[in-house]
N, C-alpha and C. Protein backbone atom coordinates (compact mmCIF):
# COMPACT_ATOMS: atom_id res chain seq x y z
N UNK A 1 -0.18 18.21 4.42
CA UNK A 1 0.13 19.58 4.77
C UNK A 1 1.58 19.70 5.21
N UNK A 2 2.02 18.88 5.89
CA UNK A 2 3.41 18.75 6.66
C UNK A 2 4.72 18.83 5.30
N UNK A 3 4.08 17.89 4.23
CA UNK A 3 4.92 17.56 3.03
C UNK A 3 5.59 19.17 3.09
N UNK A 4 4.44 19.64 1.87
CA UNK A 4 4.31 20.99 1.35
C UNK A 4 4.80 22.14 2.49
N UNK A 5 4.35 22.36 3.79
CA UNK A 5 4.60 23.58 4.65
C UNK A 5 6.60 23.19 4.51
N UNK A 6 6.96 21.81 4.86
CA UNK A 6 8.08 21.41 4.91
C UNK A 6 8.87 22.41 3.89
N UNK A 7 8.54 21.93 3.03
CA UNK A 7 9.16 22.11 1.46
C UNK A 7 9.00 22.99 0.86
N UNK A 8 8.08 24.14 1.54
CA UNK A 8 7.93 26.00 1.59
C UNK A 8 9.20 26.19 2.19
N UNK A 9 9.07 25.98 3.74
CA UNK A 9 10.25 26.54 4.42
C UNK A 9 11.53 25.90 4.35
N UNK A 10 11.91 24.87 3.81
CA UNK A 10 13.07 24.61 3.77
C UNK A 10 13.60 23.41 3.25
N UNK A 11 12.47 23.87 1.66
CA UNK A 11 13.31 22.59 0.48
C UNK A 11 13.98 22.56 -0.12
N UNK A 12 15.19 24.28 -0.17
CA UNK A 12 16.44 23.95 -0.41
C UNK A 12 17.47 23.45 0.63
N UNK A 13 17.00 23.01 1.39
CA UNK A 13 17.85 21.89 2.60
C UNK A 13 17.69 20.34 2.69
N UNK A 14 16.28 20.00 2.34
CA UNK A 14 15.72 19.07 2.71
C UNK A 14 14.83 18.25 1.61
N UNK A 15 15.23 17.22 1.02
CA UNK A 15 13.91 16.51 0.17
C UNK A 15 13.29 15.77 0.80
N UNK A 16 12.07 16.49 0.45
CA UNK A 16 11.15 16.27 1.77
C UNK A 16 10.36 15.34 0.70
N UNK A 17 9.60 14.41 1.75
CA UNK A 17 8.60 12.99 1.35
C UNK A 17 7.97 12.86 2.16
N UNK A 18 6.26 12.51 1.64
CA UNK A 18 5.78 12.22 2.76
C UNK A 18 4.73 10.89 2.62
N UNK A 19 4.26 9.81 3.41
CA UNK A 19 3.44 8.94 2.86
C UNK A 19 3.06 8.66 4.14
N UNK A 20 1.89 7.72 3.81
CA UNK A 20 0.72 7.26 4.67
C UNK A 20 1.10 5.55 4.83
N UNK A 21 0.25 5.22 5.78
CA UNK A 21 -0.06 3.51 6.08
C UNK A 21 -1.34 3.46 5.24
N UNK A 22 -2.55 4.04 4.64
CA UNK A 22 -3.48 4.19 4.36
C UNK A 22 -3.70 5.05 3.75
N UNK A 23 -2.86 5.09 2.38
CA UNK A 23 -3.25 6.66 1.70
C UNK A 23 -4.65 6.66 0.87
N UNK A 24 -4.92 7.58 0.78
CA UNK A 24 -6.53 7.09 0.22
C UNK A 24 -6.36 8.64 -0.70
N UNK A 25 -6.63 10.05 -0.41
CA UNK A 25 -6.52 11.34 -1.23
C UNK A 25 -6.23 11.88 -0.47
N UNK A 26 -5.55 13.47 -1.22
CA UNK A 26 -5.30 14.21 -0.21
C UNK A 26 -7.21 14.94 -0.20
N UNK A 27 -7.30 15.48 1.48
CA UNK A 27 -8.21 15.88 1.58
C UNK A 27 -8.83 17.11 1.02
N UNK A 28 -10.12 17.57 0.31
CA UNK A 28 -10.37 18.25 -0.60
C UNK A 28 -10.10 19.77 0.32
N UNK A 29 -10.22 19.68 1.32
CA UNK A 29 -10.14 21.22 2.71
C UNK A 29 -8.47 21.32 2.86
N UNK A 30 -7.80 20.17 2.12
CA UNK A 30 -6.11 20.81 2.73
C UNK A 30 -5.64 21.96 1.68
N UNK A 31 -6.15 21.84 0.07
CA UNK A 31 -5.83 22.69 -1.38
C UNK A 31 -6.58 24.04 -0.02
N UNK A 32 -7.58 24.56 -0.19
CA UNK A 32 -7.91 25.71 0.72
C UNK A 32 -7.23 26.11 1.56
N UNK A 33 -7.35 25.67 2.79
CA UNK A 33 -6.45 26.20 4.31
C UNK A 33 -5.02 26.50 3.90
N UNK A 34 -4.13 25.83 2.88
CA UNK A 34 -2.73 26.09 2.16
C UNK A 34 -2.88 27.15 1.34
N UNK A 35 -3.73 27.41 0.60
CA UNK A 35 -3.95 28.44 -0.45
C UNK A 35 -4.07 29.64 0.39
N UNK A 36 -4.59 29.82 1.86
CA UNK A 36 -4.79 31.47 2.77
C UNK A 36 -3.27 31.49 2.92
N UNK A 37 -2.91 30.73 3.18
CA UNK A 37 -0.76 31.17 3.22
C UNK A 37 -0.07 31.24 1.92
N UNK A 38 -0.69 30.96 1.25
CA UNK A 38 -0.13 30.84 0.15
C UNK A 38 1.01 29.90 -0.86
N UNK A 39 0.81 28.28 -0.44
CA UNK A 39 0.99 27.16 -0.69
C UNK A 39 -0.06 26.37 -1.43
N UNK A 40 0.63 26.11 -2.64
CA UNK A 40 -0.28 25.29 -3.54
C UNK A 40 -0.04 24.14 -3.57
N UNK A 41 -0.59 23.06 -3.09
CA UNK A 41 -0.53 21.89 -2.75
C UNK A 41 -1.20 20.81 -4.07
N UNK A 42 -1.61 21.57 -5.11
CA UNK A 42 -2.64 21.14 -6.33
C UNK A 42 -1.86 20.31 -6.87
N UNK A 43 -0.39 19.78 -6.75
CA UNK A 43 0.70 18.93 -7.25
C UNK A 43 0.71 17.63 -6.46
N UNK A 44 0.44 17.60 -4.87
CA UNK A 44 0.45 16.75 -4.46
C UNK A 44 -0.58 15.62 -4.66
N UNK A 45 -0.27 14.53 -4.26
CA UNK A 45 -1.05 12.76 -4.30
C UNK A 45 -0.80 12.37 -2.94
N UNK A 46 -1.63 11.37 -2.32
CA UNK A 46 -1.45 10.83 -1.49
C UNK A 46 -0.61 9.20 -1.86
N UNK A 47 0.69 9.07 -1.00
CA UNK A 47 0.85 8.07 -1.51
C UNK A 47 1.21 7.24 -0.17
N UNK A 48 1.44 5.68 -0.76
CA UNK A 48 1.78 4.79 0.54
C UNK A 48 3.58 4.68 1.06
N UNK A 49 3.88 4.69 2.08
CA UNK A 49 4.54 4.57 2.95
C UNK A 49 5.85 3.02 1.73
N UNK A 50 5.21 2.38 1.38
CA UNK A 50 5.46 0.80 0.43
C UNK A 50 6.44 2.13 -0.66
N UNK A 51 6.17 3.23 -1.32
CA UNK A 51 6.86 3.74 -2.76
C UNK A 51 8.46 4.21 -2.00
N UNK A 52 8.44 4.17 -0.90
CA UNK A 52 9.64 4.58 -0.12
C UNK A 52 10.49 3.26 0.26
N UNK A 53 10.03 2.22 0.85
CA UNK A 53 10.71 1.78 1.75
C UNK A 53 12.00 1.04 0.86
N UNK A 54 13.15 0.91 1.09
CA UNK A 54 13.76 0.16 0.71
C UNK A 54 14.42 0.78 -0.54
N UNK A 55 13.55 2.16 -0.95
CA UNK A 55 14.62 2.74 -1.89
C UNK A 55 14.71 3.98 -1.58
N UNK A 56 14.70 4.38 0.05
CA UNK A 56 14.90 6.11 0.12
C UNK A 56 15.54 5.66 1.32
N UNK A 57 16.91 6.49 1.83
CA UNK A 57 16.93 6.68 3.15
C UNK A 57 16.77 7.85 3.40
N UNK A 58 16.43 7.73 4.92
CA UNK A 58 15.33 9.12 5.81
C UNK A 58 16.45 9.39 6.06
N UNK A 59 16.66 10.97 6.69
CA UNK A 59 17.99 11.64 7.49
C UNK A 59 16.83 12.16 8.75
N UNK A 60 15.52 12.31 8.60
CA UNK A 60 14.62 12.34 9.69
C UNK A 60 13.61 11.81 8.86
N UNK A 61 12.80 11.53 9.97
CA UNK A 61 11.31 11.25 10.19
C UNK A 61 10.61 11.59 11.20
N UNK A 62 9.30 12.28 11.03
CA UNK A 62 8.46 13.01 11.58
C UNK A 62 7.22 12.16 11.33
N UNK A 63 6.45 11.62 12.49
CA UNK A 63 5.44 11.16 12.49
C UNK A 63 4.22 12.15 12.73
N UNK A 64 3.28 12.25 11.95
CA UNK A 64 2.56 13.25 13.09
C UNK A 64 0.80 13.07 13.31
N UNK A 65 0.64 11.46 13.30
CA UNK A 65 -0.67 10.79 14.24
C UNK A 65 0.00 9.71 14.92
N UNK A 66 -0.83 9.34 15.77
CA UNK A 66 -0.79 8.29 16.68
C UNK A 66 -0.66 7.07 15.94
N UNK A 67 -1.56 7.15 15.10
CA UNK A 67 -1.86 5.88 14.53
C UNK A 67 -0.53 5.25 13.58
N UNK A 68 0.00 6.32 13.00
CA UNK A 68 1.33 5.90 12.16
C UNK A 68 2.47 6.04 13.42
N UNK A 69 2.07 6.25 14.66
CA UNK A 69 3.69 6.16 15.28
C UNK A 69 3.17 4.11 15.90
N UNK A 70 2.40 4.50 15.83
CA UNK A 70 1.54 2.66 16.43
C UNK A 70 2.25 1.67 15.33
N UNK A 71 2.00 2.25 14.08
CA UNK A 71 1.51 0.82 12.75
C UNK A 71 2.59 1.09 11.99
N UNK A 72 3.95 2.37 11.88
CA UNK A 72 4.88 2.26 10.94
C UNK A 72 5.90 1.55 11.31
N UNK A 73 6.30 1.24 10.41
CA UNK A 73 7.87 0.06 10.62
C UNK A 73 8.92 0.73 11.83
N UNK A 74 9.26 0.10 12.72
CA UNK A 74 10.10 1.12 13.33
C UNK A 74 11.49 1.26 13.02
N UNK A 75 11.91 0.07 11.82
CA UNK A 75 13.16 0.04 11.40
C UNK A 75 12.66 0.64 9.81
N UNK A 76 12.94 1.97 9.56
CA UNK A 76 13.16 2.65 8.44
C UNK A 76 14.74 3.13 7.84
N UNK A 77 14.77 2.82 6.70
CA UNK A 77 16.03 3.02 6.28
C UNK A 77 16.52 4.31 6.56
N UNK A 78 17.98 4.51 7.68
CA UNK A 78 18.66 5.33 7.36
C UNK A 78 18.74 6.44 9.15
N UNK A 79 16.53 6.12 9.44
CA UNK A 79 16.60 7.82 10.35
C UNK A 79 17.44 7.85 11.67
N UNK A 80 18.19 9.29 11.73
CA UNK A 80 18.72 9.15 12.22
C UNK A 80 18.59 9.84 13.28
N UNK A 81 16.74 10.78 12.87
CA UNK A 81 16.07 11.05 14.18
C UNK A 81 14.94 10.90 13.71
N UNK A 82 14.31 10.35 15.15
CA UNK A 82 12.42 10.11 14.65
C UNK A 82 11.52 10.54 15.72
N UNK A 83 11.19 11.62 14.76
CA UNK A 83 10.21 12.61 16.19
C UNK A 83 8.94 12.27 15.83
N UNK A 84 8.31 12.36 16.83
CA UNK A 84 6.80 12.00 16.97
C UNK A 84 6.39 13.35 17.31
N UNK A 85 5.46 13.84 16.45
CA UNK A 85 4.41 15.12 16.86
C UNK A 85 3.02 14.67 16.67
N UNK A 86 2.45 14.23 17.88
CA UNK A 86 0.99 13.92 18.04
C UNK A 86 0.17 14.64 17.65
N UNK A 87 -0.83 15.18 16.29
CA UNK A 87 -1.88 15.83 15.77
C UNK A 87 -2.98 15.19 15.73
N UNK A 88 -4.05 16.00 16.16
CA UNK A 88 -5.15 15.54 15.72
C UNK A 88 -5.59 15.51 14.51
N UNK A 89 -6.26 14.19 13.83
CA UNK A 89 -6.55 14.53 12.44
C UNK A 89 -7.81 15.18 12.56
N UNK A 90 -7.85 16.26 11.19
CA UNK A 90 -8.56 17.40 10.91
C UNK A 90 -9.81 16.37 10.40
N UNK A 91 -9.68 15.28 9.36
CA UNK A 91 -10.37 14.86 8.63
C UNK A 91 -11.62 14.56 9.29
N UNK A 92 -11.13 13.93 10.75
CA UNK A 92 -12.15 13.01 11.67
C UNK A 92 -12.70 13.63 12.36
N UNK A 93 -13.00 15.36 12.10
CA UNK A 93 -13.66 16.02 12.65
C UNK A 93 -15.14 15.98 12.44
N UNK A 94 -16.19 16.30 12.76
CA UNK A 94 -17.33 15.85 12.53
C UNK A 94 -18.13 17.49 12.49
N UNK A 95 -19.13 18.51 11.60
CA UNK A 95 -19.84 19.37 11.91
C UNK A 95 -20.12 20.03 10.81
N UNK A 96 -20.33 21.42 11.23
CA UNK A 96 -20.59 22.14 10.08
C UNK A 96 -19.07 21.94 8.72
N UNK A 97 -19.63 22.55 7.76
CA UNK A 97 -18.28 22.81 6.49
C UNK A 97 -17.54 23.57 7.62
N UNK A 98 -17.71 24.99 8.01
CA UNK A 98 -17.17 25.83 9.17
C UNK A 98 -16.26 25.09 9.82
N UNK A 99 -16.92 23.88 10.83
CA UNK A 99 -16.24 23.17 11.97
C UNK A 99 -15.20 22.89 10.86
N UNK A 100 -15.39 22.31 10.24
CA UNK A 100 -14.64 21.18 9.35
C UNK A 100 -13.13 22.42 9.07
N UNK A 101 -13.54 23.27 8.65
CA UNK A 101 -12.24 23.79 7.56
C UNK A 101 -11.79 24.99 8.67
N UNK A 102 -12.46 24.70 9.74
CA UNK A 102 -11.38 25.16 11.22
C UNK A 102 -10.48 24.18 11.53
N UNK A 103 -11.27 22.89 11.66
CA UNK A 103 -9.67 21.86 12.40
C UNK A 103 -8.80 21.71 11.48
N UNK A 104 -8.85 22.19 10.31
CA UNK A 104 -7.70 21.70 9.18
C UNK A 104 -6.96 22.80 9.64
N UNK A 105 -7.50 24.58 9.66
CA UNK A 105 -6.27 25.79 10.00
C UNK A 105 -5.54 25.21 11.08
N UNK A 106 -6.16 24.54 12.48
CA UNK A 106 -5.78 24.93 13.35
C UNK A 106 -4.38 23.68 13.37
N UNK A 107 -4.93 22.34 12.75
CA UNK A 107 -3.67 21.48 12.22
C UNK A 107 -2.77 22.09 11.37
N UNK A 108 -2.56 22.69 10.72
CA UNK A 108 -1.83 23.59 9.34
C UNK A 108 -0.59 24.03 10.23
N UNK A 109 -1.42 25.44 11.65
CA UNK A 109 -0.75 26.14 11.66
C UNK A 109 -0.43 25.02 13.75
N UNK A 110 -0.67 24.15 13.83
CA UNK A 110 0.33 22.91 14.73
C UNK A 110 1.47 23.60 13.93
N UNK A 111 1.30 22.27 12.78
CA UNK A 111 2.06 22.21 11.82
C UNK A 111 3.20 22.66 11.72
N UNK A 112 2.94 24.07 10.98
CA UNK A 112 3.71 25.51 11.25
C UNK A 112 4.83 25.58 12.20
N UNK A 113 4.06 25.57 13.03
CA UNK A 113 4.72 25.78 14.56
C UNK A 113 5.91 24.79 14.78
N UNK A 114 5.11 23.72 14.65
CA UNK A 114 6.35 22.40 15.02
C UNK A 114 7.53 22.71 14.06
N UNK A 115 7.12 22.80 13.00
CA UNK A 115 8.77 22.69 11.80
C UNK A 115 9.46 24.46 11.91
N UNK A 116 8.65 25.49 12.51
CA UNK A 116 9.18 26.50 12.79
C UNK A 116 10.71 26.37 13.74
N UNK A 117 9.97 25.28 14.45
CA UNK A 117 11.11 25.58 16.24
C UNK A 117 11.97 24.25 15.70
N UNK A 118 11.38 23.39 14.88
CA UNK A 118 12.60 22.04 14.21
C UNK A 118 13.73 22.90 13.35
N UNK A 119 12.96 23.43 12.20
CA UNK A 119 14.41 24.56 11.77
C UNK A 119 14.76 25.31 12.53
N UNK A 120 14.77 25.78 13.89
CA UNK A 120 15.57 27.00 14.26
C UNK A 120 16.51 25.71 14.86
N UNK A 121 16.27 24.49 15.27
CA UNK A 121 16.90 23.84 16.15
C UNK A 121 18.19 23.12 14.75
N UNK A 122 17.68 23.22 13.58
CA UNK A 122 18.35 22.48 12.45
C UNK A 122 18.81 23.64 11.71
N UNK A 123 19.62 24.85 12.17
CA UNK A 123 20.22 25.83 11.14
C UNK A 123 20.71 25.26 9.85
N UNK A 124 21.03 26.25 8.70
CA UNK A 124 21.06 26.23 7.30
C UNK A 124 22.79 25.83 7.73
N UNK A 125 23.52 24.94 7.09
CA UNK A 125 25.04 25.08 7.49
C UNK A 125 25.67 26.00 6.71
């Protein structure tokens, strides 16, 4: 979600990338909750963290679970800021479909929020 919301608001600034320690799919509830804003995410793959290293440098990096600020390399090529935004994952929610495709909005629009107040802090030059 972070990829794509990124790269709505401001991927003529930024080539934005995003990868996992454990990519496995993107989740079948993220195409939905993106589609009510109107982001089509139907392009994206989940991929590993390994298709980057060593041939991209970062100008940032944005972590945004625990678990990847724990288990990612902390020497990545290049960043020259690395923010940590602690989210809960939506996936590991447990309940109704309902429950379920609430914690994904309410991660979406974290999300949102966080890269809202990162671009006002990162103006267009």
């Amino acid at each position: 979600m972070a990829e794509a919301l990124l790269r709505a608001y401001a991927g003529d600034r930024f080539l934005v990338y995003s990868a996992g320690l454990e990519p496995d799919r993107v989740h079948p509830l993220v195409g939905p909750v993106m589609v009510e804003i109107g982001i089509d995410v139907s392009g994206q793959r989940s991929k590993d963290i390994k298709e980057y290293l060593g041939r991209l440098t970062a100008h940032y990096l944005i972590v945004v679970c625990e678990h990847a600020e724990r288990n990612c390399p902390t020497i990545f090529p290049g960043p020259g800021e690395r923010l940590f935004w602690s989210l809960p994952d939506p996936a590991a929610v447990e309940g109704t479909a309902e429950e379920q495709l609430e914690a994904f909005r309410r991660v979406r629009d974290q999300i949102r929020f966080r890269l809202w107040e990162w671009l006002d802090d990162h103006p267009k030059p």
